[in-house]
PDB file of N, CA and C in Angstrom:
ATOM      1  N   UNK A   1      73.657  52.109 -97.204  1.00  0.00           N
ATOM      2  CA  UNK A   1      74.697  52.760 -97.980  1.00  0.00           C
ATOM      3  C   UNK A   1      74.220  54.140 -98.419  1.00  0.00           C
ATOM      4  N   UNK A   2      75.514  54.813 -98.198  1.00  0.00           N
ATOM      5  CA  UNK A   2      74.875  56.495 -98.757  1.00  0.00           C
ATOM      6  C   UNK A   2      75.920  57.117 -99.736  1.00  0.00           C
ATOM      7  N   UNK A   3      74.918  57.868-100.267  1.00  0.00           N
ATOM      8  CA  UNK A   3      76.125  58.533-101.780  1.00  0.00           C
ATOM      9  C   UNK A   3      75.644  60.263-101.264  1.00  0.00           C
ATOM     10  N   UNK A   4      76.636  60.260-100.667  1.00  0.00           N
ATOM     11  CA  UNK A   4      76.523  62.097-100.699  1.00  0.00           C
ATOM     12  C   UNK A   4      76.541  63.164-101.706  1.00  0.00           C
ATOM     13  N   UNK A   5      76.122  63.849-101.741  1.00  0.00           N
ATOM     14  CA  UNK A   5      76.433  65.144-102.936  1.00  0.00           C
ATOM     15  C   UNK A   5      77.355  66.558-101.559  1.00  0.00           C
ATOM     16  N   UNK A   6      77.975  67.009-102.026  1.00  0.00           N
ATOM     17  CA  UNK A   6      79.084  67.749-101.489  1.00  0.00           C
ATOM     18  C   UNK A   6      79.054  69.215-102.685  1.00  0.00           C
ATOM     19  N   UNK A   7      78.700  69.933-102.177  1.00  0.00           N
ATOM     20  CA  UNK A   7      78.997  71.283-103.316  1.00  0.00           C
ATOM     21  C   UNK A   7      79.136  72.627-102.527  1.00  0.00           C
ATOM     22  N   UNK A   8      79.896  73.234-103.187  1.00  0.00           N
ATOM     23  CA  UNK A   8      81.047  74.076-102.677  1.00  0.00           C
ATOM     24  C   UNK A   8      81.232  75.715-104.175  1.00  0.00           C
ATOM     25  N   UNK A   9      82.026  76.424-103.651  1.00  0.00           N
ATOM     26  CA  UNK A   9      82.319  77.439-104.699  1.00  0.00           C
ATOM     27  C   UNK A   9      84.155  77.606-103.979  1.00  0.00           C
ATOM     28  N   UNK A  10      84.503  77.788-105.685  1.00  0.00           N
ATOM     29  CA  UNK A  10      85.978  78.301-105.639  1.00  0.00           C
ATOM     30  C   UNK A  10      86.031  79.298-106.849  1.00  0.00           C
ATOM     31  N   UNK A  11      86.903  79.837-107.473  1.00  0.00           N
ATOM     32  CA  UNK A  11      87.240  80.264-108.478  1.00  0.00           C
ATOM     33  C   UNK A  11      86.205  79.826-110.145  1.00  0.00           C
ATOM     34  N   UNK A  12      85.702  80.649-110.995  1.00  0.00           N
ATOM     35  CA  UNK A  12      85.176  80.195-111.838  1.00  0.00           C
ATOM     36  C   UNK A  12      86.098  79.656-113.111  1.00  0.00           C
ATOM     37  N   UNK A  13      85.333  78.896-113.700  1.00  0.00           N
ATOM     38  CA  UNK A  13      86.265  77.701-114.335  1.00  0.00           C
ATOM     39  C   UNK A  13      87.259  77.099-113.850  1.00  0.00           C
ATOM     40  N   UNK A  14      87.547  76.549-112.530  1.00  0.00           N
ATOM     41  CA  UNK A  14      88.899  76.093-112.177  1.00  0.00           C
ATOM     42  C   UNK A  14      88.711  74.528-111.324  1.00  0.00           C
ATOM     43  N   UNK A  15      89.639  74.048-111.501  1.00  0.00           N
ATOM     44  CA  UNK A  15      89.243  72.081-111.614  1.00  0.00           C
ATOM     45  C   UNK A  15      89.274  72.075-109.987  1.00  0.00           C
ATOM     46  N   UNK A  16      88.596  71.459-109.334  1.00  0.00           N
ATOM     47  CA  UNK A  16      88.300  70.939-108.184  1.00  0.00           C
ATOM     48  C   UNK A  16      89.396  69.653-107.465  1.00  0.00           C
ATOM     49  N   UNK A  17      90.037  69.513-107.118  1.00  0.00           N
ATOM     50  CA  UNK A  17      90.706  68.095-106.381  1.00  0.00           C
ATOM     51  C   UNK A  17      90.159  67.887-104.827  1.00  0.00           C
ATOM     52  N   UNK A  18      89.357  66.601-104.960  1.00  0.00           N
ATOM     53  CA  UNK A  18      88.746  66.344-103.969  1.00  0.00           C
ATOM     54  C   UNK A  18      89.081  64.837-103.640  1.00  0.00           C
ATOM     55  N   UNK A  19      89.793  64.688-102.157  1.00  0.00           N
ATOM     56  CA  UNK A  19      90.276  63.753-101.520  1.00  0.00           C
ATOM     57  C   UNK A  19      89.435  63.421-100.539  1.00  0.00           C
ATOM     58  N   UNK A  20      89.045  61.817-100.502  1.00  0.00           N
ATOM     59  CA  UNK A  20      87.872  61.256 -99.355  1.00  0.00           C
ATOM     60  C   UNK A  20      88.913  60.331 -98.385  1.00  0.00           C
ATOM     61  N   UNK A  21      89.006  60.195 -97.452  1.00  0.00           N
ATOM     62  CA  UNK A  21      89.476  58.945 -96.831  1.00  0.00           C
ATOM     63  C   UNK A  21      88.763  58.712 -95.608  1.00  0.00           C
ATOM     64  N   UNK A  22      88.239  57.517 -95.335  1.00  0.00           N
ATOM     65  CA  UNK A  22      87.623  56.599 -94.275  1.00  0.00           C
ATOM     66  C   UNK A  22      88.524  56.892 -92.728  1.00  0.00           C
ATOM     67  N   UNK A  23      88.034  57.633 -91.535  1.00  0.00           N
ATOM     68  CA  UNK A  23      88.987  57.640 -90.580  1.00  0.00           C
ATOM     69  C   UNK A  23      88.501  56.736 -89.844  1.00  0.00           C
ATOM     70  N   UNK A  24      87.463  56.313 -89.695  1.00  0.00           N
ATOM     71  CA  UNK A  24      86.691  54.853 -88.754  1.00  0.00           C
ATOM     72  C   UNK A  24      85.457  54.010 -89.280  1.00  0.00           C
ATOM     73  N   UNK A  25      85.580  52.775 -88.813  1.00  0.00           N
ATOM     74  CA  UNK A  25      83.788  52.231 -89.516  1.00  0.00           C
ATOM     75  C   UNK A  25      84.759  50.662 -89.618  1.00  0.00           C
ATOM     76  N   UNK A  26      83.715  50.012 -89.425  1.00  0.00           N
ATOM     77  CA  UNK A  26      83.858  48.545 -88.991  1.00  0.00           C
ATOM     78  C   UNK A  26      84.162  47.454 -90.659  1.00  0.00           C
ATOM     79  N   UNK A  27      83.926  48.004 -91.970  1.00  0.00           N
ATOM     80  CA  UNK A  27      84.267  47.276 -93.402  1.00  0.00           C
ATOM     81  C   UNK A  27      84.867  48.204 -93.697  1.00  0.00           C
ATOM     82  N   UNK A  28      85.565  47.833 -94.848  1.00  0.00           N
ATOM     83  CA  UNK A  28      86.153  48.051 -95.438  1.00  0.00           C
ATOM     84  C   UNK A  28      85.526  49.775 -97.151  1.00  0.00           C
ATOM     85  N   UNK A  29      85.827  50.098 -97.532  1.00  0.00           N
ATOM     86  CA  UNK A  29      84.870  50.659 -98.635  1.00  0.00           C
ATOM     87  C   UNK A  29      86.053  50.932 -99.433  1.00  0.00           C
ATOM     88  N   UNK A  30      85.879  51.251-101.039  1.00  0.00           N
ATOM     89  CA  UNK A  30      86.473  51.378-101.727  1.00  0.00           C
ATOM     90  C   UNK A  30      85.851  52.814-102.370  1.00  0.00           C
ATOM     91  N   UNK A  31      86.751  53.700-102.281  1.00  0.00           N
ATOM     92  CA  UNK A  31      87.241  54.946-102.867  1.00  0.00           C
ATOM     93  C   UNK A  31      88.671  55.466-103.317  1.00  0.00           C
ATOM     94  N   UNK A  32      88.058  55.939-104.999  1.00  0.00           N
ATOM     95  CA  UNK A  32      89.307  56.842-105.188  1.00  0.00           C
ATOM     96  C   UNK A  32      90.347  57.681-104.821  1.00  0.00           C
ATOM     97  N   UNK A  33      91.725  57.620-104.074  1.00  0.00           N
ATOM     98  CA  UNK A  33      92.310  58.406-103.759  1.00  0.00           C
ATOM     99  C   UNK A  33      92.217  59.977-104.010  1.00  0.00           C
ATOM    100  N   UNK A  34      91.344  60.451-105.262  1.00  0.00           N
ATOM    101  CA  UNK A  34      91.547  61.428-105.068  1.00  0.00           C
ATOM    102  C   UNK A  34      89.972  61.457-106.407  1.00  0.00           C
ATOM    103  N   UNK A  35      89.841  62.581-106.801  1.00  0.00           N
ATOM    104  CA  UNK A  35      88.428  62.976-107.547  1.00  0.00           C
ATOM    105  C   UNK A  35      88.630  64.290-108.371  1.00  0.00           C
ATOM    106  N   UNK A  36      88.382  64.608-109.501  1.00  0.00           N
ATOM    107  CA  UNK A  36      88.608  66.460-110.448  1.00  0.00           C
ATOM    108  C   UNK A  36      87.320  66.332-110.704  1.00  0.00           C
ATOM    109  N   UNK A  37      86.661  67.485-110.064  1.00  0.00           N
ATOM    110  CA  UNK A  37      85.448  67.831-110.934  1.00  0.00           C
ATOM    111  C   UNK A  37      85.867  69.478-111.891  1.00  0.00           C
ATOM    112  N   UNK A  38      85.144  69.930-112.347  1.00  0.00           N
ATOM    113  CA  UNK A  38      85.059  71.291-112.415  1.00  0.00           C
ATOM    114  C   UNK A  38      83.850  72.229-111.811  1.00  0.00           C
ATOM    115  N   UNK A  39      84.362  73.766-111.721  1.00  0.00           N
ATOM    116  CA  UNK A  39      83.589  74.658-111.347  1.00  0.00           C
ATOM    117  C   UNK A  39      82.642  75.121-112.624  1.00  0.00           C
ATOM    118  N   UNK A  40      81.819  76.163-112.322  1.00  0.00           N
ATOM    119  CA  UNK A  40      81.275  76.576-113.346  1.00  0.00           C
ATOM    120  C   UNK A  40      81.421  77.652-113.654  1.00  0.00           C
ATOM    121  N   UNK A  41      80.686  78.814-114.405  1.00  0.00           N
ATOM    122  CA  UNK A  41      81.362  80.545-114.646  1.00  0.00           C
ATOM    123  C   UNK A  41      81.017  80.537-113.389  1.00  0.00           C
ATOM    124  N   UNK A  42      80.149  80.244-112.436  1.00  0.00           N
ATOM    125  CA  UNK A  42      80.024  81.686-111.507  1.00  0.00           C
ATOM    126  C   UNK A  42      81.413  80.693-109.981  1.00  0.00           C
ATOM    127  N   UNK A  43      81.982  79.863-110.028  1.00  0.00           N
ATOM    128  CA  UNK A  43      82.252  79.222-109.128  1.00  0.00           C
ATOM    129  C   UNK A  43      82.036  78.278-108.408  1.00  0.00           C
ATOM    130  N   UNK A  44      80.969  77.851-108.483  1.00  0.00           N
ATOM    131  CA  UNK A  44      80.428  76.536-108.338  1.00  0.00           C
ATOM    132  C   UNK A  44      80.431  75.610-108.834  1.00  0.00           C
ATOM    133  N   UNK A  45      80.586  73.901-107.749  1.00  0.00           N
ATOM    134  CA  UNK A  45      80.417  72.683-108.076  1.00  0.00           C
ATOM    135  C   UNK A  45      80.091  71.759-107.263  1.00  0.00           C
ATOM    136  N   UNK A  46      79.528  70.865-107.707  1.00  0.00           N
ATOM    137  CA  UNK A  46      78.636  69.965-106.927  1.00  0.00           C
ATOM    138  C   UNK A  46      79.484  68.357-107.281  1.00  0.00           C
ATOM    139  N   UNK A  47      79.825  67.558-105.877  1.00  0.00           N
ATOM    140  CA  UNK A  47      81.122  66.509-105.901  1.00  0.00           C
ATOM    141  C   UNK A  47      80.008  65.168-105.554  1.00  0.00           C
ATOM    142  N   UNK A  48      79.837  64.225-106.622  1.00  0.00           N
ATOM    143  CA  UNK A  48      79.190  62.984-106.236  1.00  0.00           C
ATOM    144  C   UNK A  48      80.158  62.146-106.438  1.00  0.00           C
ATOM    145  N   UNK A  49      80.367  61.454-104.902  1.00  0.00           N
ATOM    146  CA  UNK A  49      81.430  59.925-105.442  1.00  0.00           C
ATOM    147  C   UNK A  49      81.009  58.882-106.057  1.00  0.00           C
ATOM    148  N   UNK A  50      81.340  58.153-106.693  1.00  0.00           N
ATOM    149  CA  UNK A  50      81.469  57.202-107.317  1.00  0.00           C
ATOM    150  C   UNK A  50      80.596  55.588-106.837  1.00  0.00           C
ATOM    151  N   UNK A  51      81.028  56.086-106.046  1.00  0.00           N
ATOM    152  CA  UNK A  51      80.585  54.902-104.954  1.00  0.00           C
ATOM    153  C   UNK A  51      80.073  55.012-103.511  1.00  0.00           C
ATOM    154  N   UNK A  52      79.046  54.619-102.877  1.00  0.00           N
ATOM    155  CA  UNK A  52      78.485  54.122-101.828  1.00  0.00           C
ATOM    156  C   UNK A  52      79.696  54.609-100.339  1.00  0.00           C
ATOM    157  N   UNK A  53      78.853  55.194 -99.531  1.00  0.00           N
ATOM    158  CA  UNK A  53      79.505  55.001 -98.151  1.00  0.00           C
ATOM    159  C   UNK A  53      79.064  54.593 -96.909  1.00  0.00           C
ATOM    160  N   UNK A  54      79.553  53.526 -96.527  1.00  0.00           N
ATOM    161  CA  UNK A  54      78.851  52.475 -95.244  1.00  0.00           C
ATOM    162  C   UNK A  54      79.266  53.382 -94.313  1.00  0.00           C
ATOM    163  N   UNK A  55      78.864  52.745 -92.722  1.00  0.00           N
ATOM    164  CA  UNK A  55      78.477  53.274 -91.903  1.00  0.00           C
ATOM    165  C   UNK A  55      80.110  53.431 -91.631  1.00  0.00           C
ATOM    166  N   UNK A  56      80.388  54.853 -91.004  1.00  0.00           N
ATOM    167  CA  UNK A  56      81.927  55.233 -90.463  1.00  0.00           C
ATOM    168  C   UNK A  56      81.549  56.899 -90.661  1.00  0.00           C
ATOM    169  N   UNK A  57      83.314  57.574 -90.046  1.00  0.00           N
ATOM    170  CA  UNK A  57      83.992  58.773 -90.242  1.00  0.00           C
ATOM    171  C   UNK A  57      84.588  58.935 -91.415  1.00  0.00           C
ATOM    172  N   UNK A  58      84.076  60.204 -92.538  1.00  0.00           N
ATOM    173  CA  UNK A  58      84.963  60.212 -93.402  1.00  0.00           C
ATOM    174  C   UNK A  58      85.660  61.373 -93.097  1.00  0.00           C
ATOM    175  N   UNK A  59      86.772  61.750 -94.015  1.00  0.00           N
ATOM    176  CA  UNK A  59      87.503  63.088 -93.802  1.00  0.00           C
ATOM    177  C   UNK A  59      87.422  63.313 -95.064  1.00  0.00           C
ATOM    178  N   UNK A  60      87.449  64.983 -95.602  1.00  0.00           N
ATOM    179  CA  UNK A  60      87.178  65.651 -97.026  1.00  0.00           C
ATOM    180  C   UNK A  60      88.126  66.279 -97.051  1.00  0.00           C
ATOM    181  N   UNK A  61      88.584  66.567 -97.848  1.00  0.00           N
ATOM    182  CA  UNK A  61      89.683  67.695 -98.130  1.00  0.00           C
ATOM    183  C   UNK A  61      89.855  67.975 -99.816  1.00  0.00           C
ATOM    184  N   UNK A  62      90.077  69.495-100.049  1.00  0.00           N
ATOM    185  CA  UNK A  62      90.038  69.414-101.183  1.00  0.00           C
ATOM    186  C   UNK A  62      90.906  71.125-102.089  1.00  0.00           C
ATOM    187  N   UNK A  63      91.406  71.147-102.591  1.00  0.00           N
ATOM    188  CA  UNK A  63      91.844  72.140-103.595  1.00  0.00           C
ATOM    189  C   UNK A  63      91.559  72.399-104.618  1.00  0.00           C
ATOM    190  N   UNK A  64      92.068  73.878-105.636  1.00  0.00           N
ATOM    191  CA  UNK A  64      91.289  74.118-106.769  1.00  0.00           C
ATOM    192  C   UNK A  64      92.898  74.311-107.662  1.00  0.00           C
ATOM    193  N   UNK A  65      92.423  74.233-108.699  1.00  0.00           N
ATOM    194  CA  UNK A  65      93.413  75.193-109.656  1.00  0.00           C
ATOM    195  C   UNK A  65      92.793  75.789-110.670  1.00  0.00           C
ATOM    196  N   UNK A  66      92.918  77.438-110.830  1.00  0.00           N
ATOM    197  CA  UNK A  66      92.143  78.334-111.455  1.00  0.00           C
ATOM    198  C   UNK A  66      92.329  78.103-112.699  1.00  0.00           C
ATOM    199  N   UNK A  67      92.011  78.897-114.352  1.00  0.00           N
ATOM    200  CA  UNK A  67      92.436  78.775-115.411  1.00  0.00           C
ATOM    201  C   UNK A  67      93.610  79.303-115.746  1.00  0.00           C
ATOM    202  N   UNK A  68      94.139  80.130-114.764  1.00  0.00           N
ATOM    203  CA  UNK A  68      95.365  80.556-115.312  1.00  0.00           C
ATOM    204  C   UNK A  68      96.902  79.763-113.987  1.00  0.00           C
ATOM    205  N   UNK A  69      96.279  78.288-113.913  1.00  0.00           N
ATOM    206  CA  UNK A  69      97.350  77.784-113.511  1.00  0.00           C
ATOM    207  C   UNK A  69      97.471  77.606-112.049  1.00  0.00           C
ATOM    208  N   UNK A  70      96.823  78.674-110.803  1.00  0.00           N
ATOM    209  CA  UNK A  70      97.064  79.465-109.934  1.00  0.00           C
ATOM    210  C   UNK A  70      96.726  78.096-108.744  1.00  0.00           C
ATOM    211  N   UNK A  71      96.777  77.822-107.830  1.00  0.00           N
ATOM    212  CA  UNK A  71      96.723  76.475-106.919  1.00  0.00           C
ATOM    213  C   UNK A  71      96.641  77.076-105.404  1.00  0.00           C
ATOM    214  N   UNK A  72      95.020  76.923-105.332  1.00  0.00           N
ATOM    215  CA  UNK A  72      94.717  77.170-103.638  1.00  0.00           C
ATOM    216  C   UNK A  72      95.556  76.437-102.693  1.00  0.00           C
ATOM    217  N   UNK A  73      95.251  76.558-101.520  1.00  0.00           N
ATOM    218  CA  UNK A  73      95.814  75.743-100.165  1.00  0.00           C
ATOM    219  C   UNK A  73      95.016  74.605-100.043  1.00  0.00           C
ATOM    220  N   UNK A  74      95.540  73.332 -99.511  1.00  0.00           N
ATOM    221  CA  UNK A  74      94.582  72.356 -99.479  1.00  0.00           C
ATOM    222  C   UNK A  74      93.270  72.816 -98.289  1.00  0.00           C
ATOM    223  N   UNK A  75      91.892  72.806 -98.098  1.00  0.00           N
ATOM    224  CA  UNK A  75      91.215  73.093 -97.475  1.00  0.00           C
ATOM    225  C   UNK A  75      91.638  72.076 -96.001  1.00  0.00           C
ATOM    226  N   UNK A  76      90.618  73.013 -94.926  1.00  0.00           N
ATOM    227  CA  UNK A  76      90.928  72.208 -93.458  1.00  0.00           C
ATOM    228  C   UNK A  76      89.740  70.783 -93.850  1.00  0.00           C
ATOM    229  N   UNK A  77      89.778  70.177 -93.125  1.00  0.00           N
ATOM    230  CA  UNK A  77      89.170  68.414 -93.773  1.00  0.00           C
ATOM    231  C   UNK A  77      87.913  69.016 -92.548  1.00  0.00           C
ATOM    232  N   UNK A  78      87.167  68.366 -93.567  1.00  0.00           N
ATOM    233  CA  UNK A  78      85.710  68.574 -93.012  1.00  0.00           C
ATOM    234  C   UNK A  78      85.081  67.098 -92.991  1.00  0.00           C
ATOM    235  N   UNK A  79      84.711  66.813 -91.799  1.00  0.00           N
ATOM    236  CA  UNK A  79      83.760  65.670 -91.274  1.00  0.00           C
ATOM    237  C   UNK A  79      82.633  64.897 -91.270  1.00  0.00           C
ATOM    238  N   UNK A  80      82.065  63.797 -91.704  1.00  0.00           N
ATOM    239  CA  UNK A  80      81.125  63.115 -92.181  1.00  0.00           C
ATOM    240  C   UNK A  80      80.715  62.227 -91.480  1.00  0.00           C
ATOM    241  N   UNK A  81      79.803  61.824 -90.818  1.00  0.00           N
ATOM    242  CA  UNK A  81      78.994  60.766 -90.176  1.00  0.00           C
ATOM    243  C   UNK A  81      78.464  60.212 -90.883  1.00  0.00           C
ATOM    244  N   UNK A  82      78.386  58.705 -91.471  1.00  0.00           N
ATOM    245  CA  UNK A  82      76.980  58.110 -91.966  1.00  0.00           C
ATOM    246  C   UNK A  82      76.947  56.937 -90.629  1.00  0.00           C
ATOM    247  N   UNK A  83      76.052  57.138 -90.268  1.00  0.00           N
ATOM    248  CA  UNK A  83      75.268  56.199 -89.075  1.00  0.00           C
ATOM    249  C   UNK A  83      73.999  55.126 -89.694  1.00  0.00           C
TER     250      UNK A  83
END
């Protein structure tokens, strides 16, 4: 089982929405539909799930919303192997 760390920069102070979903792998796993972290002043944040990921494909995807309201594009989904 693996717990990834995932960190990224968007906008400073602005909340993170980060979506995981399983595209292949032989059990089952349980994750949150969706995840808010925050950034920090300079734009940065670092995304630990919650829980464990068995062997499969995950897909990432994720958006921000700045402090003054403002709402990126959802990002292109980026790809995960745990073998």
């Amino acid at each position: 089982d693996v717990i990834p760390v995932i960190k990224g920069s968007t906008r400073p102070n602005a909340q993170v929405f980060v979506k995981i979903i399983r595209v292949s792998g032989d059990s089952a796993v349980s994750l949150k539909s969706e995840y808010e972290i925050g950034s920090d002043e300079s734009g940065a944040f670092a995304f630990i799930p919650d829980g464990t990921f068995t062997t499969g494909v995950y897909e990432l995807t994720a958006y921000a919303v700045d402090q003054y309201g403002a709402q990126s594009e959802l990002s292109e989904a980026v790809r995960m192997v745990v073998a």
